[in-house]
PDB file of N, CA and C in Angstrom:
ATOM      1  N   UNK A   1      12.294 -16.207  11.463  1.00  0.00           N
ATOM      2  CA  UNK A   1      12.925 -15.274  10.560  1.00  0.00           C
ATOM      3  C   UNK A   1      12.252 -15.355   9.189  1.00  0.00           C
ATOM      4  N   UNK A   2      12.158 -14.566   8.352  1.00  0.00           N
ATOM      5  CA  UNK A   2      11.484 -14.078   7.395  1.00  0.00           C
ATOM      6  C   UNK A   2      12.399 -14.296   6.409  1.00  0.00           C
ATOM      7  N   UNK A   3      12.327 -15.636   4.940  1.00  0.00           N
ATOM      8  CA  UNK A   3      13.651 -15.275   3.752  1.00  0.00           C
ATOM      9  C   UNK A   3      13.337 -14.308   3.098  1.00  0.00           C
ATOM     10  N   UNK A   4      14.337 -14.493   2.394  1.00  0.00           N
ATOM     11  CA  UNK A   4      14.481 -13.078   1.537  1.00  0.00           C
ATOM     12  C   UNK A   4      13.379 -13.148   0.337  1.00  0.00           C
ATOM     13  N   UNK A   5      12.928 -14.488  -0.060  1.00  0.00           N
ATOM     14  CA  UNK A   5      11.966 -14.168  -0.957  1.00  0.00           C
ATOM     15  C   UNK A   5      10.580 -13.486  -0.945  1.00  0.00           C
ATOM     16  N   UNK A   6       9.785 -14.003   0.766  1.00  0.00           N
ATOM     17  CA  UNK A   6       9.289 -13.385   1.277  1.00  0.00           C
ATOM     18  C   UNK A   6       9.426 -11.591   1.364  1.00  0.00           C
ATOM     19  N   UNK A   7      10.409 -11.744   1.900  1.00  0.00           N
ATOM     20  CA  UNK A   7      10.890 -10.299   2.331  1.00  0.00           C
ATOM     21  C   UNK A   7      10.361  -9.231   1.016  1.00  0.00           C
ATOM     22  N   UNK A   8      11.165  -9.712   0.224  1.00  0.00           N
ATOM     23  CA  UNK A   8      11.314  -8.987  -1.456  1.00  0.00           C
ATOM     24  C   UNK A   8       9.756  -8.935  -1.946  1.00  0.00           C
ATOM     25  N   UNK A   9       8.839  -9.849  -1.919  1.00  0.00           N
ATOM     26  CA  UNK A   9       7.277  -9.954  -2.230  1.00  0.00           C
ATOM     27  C   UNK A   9       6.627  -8.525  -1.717  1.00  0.00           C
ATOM     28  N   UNK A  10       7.278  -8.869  -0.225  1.00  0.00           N
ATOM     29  CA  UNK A  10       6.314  -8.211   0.686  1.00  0.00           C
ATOM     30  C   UNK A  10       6.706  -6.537   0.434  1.00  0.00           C
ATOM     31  N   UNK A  11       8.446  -5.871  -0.028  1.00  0.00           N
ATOM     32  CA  UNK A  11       9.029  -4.913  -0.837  1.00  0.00           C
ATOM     33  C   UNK A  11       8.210  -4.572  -1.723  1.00  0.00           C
ATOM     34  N   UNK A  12       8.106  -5.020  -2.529  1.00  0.00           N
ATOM     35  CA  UNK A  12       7.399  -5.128  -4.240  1.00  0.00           C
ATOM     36  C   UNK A  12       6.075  -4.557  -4.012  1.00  0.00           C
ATOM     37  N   UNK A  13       5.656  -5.231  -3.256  1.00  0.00           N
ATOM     38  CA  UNK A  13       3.760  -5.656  -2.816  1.00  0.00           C
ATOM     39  C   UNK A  13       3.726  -4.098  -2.642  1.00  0.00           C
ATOM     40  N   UNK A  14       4.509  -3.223  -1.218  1.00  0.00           N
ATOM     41  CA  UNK A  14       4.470  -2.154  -0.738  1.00  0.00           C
ATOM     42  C   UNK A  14       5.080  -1.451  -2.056  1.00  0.00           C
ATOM     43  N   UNK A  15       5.832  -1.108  -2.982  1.00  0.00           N
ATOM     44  CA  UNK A  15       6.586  -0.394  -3.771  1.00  0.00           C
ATOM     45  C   UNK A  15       5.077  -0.030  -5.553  1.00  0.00           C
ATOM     46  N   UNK A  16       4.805  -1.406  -5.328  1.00  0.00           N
ATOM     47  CA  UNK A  16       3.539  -0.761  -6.381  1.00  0.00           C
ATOM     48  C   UNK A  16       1.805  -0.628  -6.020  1.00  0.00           C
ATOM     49  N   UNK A  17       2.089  -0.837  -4.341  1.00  0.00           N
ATOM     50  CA  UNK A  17       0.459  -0.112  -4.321  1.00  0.00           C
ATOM     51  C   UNK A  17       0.284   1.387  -4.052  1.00  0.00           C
ATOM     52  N   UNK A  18       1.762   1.867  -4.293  1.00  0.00           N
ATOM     53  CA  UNK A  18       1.452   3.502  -4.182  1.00  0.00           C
ATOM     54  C   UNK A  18       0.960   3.948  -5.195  1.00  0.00           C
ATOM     55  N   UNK A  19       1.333   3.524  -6.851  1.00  0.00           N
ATOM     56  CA  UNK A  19       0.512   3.833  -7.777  1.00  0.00           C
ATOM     57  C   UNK A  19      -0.398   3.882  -7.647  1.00  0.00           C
ATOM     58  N   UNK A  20      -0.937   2.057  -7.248  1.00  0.00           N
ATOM     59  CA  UNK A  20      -2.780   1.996  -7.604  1.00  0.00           C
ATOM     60  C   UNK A  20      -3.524   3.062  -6.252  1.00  0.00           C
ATOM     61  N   UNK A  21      -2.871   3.366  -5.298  1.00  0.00           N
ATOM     62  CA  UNK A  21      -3.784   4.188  -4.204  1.00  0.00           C
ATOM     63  C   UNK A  21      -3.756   5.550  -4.866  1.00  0.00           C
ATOM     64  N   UNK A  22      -2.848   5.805  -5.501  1.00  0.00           N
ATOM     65  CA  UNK A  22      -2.920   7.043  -5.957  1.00  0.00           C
ATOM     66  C   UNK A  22      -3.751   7.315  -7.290  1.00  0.00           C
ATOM     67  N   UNK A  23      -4.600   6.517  -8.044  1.00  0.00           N
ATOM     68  CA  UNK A  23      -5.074   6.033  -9.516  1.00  0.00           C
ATOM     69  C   UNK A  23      -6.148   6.321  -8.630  1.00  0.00           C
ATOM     70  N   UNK A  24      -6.845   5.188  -7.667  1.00  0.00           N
ATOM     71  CA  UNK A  24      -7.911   5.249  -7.077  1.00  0.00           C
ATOM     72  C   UNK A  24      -8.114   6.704  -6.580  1.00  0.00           C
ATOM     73  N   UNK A  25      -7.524   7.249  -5.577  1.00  0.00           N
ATOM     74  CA  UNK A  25      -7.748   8.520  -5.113  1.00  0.00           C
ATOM     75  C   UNK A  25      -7.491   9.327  -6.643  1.00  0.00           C
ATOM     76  N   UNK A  26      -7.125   9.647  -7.623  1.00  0.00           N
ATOM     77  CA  UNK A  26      -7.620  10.535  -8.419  1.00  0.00           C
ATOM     78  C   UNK A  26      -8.666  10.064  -9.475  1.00  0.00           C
ATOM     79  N   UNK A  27      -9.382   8.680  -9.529  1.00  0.00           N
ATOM     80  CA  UNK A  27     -10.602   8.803  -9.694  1.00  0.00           C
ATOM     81  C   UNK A  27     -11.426   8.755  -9.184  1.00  0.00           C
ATOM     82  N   UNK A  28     -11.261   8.284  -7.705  1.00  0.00           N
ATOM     83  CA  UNK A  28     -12.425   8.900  -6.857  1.00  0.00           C
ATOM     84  C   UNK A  28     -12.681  10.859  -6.902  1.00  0.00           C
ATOM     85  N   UNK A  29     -11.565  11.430  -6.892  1.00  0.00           N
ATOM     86  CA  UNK A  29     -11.987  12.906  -6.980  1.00  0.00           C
ATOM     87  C   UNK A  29     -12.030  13.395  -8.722  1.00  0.00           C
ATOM     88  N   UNK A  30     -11.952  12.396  -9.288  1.00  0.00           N
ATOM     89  CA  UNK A  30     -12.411  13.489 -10.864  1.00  0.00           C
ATOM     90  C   UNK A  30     -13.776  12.507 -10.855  1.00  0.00           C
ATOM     91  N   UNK A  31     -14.085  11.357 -10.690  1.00  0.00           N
ATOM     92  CA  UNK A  31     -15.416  11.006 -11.154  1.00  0.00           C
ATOM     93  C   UNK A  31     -16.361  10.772  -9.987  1.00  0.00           C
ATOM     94  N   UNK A  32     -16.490  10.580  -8.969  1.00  0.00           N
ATOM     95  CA  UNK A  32     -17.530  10.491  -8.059  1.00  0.00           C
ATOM     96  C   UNK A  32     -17.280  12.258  -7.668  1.00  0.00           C
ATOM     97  N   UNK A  33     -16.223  12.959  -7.166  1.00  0.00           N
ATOM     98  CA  UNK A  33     -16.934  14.434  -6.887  1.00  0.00           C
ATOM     99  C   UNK A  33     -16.858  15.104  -7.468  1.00  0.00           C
ATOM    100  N   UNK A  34     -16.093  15.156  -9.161  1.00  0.00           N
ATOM    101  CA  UNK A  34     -16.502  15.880 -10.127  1.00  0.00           C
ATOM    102  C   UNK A  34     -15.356  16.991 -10.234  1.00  0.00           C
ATOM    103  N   UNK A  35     -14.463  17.017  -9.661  1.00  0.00           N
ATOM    104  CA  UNK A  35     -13.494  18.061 -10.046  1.00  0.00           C
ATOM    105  C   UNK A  35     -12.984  17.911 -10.914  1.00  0.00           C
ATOM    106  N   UNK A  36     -12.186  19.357 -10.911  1.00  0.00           N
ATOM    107  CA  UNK A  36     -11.088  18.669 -12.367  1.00  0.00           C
ATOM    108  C   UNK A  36      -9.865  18.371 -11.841  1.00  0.00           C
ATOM    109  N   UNK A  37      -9.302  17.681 -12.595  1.00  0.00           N
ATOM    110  CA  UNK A  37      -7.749  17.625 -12.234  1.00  0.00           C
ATOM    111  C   UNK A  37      -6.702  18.798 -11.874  1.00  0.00           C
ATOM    112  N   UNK A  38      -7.339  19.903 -12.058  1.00  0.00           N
ATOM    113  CA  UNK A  38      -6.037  20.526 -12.102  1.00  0.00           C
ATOM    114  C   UNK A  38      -6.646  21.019 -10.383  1.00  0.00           C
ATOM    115  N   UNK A  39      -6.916  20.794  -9.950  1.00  0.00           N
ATOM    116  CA  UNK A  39      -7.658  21.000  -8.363  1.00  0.00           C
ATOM    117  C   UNK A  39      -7.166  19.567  -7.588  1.00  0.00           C
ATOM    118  N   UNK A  40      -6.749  18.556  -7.902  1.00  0.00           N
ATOM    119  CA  UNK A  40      -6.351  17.478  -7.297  1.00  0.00           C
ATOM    120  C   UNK A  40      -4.665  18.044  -7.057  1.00  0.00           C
ATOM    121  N   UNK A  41      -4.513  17.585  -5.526  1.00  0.00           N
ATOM    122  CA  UNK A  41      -3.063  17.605  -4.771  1.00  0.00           C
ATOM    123  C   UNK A  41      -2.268  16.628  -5.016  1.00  0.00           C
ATOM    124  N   UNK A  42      -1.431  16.473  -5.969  1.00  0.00           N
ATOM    125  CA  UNK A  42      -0.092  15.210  -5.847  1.00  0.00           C
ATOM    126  C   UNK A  42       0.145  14.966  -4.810  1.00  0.00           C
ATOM    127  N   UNK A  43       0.872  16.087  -4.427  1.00  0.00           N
ATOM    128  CA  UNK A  43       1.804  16.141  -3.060  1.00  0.00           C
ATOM    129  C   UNK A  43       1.662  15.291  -2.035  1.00  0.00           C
ATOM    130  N   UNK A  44      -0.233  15.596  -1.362  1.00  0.00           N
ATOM    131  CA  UNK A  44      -0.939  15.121  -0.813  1.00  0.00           C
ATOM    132  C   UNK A  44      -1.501  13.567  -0.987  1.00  0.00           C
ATOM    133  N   UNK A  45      -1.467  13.045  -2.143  1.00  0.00           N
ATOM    134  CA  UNK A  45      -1.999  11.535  -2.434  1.00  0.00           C
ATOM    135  C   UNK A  45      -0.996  11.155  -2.450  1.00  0.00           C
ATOM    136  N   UNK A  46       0.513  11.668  -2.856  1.00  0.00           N
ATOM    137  CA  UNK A  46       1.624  10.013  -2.548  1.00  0.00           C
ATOM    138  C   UNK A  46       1.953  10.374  -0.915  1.00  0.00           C
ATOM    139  N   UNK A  47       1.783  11.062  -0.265  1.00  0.00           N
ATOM    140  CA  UNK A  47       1.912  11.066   1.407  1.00  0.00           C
ATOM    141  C   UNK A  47       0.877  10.352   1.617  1.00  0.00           C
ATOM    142  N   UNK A  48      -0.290  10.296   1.407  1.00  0.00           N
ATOM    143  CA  UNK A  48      -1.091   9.384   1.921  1.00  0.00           C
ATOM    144  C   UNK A  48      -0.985   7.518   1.667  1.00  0.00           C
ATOM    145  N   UNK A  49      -0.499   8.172   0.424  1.00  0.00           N
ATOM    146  CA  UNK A  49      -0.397   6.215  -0.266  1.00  0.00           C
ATOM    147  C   UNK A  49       0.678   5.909  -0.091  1.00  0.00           C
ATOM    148  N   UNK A  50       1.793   6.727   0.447  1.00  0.00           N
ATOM    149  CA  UNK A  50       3.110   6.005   0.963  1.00  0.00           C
ATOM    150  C   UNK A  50       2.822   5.888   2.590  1.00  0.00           C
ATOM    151  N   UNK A  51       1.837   6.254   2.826  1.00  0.00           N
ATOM    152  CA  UNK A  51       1.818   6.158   3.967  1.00  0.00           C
ATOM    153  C   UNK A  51       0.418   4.517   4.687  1.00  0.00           C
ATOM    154  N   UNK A  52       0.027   4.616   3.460  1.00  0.00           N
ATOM    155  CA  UNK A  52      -0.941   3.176   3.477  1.00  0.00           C
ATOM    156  C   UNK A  52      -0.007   1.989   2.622  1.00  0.00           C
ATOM    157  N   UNK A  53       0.632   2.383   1.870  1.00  0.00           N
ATOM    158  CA  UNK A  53       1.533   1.339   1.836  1.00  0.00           C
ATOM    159  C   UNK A  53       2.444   0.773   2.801  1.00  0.00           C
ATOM    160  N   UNK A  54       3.140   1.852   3.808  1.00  0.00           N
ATOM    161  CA  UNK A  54       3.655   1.422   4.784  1.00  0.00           C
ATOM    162  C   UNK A  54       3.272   0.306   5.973  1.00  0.00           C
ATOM    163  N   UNK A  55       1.832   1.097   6.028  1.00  0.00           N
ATOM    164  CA  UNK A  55       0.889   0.005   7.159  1.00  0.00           C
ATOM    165  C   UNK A  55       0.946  -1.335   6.351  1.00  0.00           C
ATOM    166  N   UNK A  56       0.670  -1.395   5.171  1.00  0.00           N
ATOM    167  CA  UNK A  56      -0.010  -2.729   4.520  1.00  0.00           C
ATOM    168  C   UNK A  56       1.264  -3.863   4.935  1.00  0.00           C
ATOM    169  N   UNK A  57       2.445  -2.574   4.373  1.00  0.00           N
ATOM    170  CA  UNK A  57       3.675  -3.862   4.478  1.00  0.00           C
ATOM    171  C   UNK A  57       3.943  -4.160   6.154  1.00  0.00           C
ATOM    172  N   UNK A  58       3.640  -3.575   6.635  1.00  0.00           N
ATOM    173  CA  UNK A  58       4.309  -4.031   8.612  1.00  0.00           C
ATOM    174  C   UNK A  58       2.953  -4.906   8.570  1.00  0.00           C
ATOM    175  N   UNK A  59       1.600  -4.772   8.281  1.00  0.00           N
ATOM    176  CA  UNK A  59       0.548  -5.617   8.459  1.00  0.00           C
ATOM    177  C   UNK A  59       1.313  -6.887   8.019  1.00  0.00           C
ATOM    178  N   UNK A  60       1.703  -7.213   7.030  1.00  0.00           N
ATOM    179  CA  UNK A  60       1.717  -8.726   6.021  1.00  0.00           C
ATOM    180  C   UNK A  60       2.788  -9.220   7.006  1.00  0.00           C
ATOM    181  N   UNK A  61       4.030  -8.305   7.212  1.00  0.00           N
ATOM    182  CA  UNK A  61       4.866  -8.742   7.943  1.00  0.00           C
ATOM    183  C   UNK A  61       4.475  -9.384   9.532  1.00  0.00           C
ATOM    184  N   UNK A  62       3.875  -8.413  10.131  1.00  0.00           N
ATOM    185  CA  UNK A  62       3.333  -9.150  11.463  1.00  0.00           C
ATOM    186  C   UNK A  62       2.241 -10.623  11.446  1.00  0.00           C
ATOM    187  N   UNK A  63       1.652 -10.595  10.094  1.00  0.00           N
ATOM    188  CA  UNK A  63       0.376 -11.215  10.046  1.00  0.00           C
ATOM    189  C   UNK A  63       1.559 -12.945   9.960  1.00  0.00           C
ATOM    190  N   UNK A  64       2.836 -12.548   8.470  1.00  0.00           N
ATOM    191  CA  UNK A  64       3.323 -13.488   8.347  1.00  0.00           C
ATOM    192  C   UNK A  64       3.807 -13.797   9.906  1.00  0.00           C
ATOM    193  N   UNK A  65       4.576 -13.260  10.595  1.00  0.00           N
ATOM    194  CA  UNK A  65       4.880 -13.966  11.767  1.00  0.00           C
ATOM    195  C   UNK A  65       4.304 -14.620  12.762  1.00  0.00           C
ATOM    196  N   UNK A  66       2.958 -14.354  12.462  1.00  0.00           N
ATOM    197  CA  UNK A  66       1.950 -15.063  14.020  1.00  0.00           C
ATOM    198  C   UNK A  66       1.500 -16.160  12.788  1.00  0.00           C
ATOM    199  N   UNK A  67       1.437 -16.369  11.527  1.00  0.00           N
ATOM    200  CA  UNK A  67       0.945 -17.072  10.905  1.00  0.00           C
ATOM    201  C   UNK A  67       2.152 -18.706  10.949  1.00  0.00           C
ATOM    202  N   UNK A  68       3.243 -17.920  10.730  1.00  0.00           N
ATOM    203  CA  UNK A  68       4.214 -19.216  11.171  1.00  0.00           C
ATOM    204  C   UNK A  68       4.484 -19.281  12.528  1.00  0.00           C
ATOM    205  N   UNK A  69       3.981 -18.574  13.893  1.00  0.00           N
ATOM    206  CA  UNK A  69       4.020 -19.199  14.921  1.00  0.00           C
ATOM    207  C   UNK A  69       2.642 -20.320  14.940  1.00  0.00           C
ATOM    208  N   UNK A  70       1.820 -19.819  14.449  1.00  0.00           N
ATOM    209  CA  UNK A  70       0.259 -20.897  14.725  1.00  0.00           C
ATOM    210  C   UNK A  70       0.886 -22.275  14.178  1.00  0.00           C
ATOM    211  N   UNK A  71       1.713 -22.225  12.813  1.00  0.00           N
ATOM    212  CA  UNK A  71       1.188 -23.267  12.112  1.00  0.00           C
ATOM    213  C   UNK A  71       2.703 -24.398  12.283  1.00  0.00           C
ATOM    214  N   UNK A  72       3.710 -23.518  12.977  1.00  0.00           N
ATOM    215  CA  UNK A  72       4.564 -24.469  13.083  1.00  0.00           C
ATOM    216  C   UNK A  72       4.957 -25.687  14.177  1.00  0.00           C
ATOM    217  N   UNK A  73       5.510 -26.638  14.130  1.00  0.00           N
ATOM    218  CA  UNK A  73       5.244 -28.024  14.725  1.00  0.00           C
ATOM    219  C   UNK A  73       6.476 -28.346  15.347  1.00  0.00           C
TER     220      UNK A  73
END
């Protein structure tokens, strides 16, 4: 079982990398392909970064559980 402090990290962890995916994806499209902003999709980058945040957090979560099956005695 997973405590709650864990738990809450792994919350948090997922709750502020939607910002930074969404920072990254709008400077990848205003400075490497040169658009302007007003041509960049909101809508479209927090569906994507809520949607890579999602994976990240079930990743940490599964990773934590095989990590305390390996290591426990």
């Amino acid at each position: 079982m997973i405590s709650k402090k864990t738990l809450y990290y792994y919350v948090l962890l997922m709750i502020l990398s939607v910002p930074l995916i969404m920072a990254a994806k709008l400077g990848y499209h205003i400075w490497i392909k040169g658009y302007n902003i007003e041509q960049f999709d909101f809508n479209k980058a927090y569906f994507t970064s809520t949607i890579i945040s999602i994976v990240i957090f079930i990743s940490n979560i599964r990773f934590y559980k095989d990590t305390k099956k390996k290591f426990s005695i």
